[in-house]
Protein backbone atom coordinates (compact mmCIF):
# COMPACT_ATOMS: atom_id res chain seq x y z
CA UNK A 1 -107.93 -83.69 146.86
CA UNK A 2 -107.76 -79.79 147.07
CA UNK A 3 -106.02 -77.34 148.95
CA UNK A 4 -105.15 -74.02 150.06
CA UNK A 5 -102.24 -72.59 148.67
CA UNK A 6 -100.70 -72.74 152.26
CA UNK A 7 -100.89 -75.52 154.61
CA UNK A 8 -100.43 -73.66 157.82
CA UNK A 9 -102.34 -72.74 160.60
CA UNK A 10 -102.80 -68.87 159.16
CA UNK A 11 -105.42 -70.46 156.15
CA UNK A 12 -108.08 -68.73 157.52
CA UNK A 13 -106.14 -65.13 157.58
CA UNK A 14 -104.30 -65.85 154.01
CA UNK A 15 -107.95 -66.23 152.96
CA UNK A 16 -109.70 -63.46 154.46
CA UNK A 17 -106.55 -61.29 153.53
CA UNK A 18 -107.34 -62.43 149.58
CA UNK A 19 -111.03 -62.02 149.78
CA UNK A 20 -110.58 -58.70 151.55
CA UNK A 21 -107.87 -57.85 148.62
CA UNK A 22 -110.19 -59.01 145.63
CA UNK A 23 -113.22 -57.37 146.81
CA UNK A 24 -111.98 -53.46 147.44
CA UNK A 25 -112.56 -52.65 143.98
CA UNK A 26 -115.10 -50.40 143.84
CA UNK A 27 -117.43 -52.40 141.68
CA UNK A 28 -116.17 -55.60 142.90
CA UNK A 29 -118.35 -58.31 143.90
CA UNK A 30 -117.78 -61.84 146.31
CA UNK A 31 -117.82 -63.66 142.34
CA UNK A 32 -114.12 -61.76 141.98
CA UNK A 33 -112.91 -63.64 145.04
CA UNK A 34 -114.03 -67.18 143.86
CA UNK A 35 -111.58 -69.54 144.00
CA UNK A 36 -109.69 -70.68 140.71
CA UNK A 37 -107.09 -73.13 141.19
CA UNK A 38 -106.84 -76.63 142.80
CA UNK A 39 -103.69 -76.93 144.89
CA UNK A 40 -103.16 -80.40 145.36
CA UNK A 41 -99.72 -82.87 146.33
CA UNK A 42 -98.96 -86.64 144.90
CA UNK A 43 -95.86 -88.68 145.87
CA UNK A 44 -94.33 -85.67 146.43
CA UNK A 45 -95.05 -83.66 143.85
CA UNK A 46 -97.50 -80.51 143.77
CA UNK A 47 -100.14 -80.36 141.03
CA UNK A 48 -101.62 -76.32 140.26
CA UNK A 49 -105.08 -76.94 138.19
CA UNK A 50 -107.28 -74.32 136.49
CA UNK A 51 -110.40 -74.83 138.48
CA UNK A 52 -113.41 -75.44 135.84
CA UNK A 53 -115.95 -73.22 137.35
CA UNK A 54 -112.95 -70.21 137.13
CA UNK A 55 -114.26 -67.00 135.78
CA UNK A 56 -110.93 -66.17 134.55
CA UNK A 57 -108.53 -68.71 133.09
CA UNK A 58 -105.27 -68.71 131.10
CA UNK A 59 -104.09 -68.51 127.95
CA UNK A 60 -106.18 -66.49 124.75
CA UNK A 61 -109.87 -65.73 125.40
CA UNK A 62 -113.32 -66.24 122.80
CA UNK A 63 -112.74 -64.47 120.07
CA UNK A 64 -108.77 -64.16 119.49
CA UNK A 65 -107.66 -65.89 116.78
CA UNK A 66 -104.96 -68.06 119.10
CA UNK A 67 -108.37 -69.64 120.56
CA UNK A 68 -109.25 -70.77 117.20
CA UNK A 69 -106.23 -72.57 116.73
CA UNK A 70 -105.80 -69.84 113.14
């Protein structure tokens, strides 16, 4: 169960407006405006997952020694 980050009836615009936002770099391509997170709700309480397929994710990247757990 996923979601926008907004349940209301602007979804549409709020995406656009990021897509529109993430690609005006000039070498920017549709790939920058993938989606990344999972937005989704249970019993009340809201749930923010790294998406797997994210390009970009949290936390140190390949090579630092924090990755390596050193």
């Amino acid at each position: 169960m996923s979601s926008t980050p907004t349940d209301s009836p602007d979804d549409a615009t709020f995406e656009q407006n990021r897509r529109d936002q993430l690609t005006t770099a000039p070498e920017s391509t549709e790939a920058d405006a993938a989606p990344r997170i999972d937005v989704s709700e249970h019993d009340g309480t809201t749930r923010i997952d790294v998406r797997d397929d994210a390009e970009v994710r949290p936390g140190p990247g390949p090579g630092m020694p924090e990755a390596a757990g050193e």
